[in-house]
Protein backbone atom coordinates (compact mmCIF):
# COMPACT_ATOMS: atom_id res chain seq x y z
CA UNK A 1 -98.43 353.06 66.92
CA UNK A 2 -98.18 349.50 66.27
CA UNK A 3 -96.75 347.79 63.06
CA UNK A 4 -98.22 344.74 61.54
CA UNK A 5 -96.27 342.80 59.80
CA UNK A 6 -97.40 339.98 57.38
CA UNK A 7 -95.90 337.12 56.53
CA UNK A 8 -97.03 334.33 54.05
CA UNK A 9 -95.64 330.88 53.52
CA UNK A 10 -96.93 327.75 51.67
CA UNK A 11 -96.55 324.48 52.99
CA UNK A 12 -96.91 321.76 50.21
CA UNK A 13 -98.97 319.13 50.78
CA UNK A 14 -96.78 315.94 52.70
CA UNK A 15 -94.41 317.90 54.64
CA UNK A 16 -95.57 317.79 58.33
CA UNK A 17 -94.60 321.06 60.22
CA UNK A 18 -95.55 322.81 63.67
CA UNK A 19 -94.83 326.70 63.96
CA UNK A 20 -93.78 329.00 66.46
CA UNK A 21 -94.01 332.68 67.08
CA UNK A 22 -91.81 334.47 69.22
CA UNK A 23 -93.74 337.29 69.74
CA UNK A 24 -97.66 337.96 70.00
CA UNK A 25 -99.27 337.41 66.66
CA UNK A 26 -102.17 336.67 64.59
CA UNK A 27 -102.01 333.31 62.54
CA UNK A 28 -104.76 331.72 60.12
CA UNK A 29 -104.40 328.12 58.89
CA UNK A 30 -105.94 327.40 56.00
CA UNK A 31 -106.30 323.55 54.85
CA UNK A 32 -107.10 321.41 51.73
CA UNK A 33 -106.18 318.13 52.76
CA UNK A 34 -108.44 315.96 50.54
CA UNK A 35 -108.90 312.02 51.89
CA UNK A 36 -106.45 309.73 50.62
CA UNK A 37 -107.98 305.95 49.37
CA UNK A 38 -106.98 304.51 52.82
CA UNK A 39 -108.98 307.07 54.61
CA UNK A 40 -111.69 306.27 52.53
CA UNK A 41 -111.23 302.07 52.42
CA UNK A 42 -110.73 302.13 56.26
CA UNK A 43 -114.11 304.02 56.83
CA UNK A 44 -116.17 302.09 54.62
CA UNK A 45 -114.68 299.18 56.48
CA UNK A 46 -115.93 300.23 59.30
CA UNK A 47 -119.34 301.51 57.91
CA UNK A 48 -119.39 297.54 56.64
CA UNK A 49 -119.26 296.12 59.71
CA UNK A 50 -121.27 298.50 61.54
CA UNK A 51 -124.11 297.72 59.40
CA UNK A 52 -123.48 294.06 59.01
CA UNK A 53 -122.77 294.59 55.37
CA UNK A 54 -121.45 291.99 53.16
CA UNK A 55 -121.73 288.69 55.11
CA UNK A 56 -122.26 286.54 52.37
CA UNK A 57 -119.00 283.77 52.14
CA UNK A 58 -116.91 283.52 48.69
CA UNK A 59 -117.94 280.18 46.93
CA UNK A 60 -116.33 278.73 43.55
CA UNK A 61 -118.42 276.61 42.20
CA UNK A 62 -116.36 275.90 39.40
CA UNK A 63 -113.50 274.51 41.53
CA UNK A 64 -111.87 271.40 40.60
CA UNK A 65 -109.04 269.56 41.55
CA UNK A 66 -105.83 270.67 39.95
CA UNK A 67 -102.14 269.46 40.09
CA UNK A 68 -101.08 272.60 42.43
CA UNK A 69 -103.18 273.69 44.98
CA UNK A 70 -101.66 276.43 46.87
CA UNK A 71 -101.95 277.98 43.81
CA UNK A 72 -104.26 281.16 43.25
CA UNK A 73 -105.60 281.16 39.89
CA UNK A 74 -106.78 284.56 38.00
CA UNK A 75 -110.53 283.63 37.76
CA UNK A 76 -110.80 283.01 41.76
CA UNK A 77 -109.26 286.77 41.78
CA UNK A 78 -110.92 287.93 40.19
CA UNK A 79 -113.92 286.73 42.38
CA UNK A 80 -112.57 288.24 45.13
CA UNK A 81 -112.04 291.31 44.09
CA UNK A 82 -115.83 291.56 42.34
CA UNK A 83 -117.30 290.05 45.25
CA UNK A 84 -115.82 293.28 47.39
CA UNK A 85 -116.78 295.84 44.36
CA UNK A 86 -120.44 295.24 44.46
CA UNK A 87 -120.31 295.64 48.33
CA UNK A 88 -119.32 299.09 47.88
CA UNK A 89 -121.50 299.12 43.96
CA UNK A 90 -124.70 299.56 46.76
CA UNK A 91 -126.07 303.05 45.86
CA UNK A 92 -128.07 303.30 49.02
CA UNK A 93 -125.35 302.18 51.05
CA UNK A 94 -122.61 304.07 49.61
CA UNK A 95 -124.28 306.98 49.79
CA UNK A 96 -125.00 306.52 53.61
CA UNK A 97 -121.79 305.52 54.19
CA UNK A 98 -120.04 309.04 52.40
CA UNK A 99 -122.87 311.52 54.09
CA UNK A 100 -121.22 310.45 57.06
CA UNK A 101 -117.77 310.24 56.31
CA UNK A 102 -118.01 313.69 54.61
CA UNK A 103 -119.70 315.19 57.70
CA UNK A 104 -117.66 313.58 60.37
CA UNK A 105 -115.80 316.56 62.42
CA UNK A 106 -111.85 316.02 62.10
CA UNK A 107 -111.51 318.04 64.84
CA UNK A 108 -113.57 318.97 68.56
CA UNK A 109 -116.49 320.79 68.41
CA UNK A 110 -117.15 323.69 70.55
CA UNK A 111 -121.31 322.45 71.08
CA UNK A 112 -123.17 324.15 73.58
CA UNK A 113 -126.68 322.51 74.07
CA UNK A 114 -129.54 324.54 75.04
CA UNK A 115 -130.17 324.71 78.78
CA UNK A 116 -133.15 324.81 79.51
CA UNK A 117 -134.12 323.39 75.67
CA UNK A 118 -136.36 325.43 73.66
CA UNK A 119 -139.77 324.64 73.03
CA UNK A 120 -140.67 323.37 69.52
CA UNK A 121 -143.66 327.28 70.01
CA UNK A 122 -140.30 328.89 71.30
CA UNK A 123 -138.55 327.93 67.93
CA UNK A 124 -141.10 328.94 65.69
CA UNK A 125 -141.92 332.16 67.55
CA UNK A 126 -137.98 333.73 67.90
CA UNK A 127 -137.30 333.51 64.11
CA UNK A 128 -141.47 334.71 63.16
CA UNK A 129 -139.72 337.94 64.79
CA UNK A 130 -136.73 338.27 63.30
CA UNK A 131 -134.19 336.23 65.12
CA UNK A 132 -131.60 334.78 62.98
CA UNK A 133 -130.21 331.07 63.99
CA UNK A 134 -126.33 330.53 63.52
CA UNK A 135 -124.62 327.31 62.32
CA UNK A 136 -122.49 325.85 64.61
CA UNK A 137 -118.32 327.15 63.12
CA UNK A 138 -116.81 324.19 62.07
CA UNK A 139 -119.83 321.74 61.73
CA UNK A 140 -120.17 319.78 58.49
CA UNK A 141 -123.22 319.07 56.46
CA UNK A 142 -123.72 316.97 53.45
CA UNK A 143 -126.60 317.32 50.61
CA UNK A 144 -128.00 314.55 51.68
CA UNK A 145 -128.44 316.57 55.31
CA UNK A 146 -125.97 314.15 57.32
CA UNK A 147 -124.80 316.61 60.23
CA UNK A 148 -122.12 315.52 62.32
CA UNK A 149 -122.18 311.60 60.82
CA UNK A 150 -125.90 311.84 61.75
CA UNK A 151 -128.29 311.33 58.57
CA UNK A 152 -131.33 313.73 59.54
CA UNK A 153 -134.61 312.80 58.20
CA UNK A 154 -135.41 316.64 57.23
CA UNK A 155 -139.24 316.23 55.24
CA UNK A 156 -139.20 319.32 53.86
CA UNK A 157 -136.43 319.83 50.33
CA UNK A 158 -136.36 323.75 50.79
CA UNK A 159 -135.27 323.49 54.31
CA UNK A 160 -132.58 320.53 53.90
CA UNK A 161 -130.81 323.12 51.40
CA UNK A 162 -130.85 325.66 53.85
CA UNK A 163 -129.29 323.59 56.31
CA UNK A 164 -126.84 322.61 53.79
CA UNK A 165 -125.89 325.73 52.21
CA UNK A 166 -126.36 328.46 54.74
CA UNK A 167 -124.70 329.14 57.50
CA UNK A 168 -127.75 331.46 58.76
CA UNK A 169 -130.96 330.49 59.25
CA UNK A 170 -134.21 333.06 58.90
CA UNK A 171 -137.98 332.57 58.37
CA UNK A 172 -137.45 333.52 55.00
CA UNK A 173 -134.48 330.65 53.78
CA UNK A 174 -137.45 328.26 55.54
CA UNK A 175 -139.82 329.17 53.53
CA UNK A 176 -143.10 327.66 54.50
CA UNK A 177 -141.22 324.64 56.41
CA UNK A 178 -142.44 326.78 59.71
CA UNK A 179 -145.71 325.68 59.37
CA UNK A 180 -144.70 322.25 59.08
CA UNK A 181 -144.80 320.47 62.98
CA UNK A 182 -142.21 317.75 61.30
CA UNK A 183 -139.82 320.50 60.32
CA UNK A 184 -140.10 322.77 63.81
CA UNK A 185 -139.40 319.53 65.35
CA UNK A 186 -136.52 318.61 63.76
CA UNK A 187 -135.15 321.87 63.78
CA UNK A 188 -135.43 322.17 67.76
CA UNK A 189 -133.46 319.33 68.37
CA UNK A 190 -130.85 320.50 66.03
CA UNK A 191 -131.13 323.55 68.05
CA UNK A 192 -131.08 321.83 71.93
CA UNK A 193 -127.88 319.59 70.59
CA UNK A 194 -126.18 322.95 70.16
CA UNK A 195 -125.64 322.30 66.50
């Protein structure tokens, strides 16, 4: 008979740490590490220049000559730091830019694509008889159905919340997206990446 034994601990958040075991055991990691403003500065960043946003150059029109130039005044601040804020004040951009930052894997992905890939008829027939498709463990999807820092251009509402909130996929959580050619098509590619 073997014993378990359990042990707990609680790491607080800001204390690095690796464990070890020195025997054979059974060990779940749970996680809440939130993004800190750096995370999320850096990434927009780079979202910025990957889209070519914000190339217009800071003007003062009101500038005048003044007894001490090196210095900064306030105003021209002030300027600056406006000029940046309605960069990231861009609804439409902002929101692109945090469907994939919020969907971006931290970590590897185990993906398996489909080989041979499925037919778009092959789709559409396995879950009309029953077959139940599987999210991908560890794959991230926003509301706005980015998957893997991909934005997916899902035209049907009731199926982009089932690909958002379930992790398994049947005819019924489609609803009638099935008979929608758009939707089976989108869905087999998800299906061929392995996703």
């Amino acid at each position: 008979m073997s014993k378990w034994r359990l042990a707990t601990s609680y790491i607080p958040p800001g204390f690095p740490h690796d464990g070890f075991t020195f025997e054979t055991t059974l060990n779940y990691s749970v996680g809440f590490r939130g993004p800190n403003s750096r995370d999320l500065i850096s990434s927009f960043a780079d979202y910025a220049l990957e889209n070519d946003l914000g190339s217009e150059h800071y003007s003062d029109t009101d500038l005048t000559l003044r007894e001490h130039p090196e210095r900064i005044e306030a105003h021209e601040l002030e300027c600056l730091r406006t000029m940046m804020i309605e960069m990231i004040n861009q609804p439409e951009d902002f929101n692109n830019w945090f469907g994939r930052f919020i969907s971006t894997q931290r970590h590897e992905l185990d993906v398996a694509p489909a080989e041979p890939p499925f037919e778009q008829s092959e789709v559409v027939n396995a879950l009309l008889d029953g077959e139940v498709l599987t999210r991908l463990s560890g794959l991230r999807v926003g509301d706005s159905l980015f998957i893997n820092s991909e934005k997916l251009e899902m035209p049907d509402a009731q199926v982009a919340d089932a690909l958002c909130h379930y992790t398994e996929i049947t005819r019924e959580t489609l609803g009638d997206g099935l008979q929608n050619p758009a939707v089976v098509a989108e869905l087999t590619v998800l299906i061929n990446q392995g996703y």
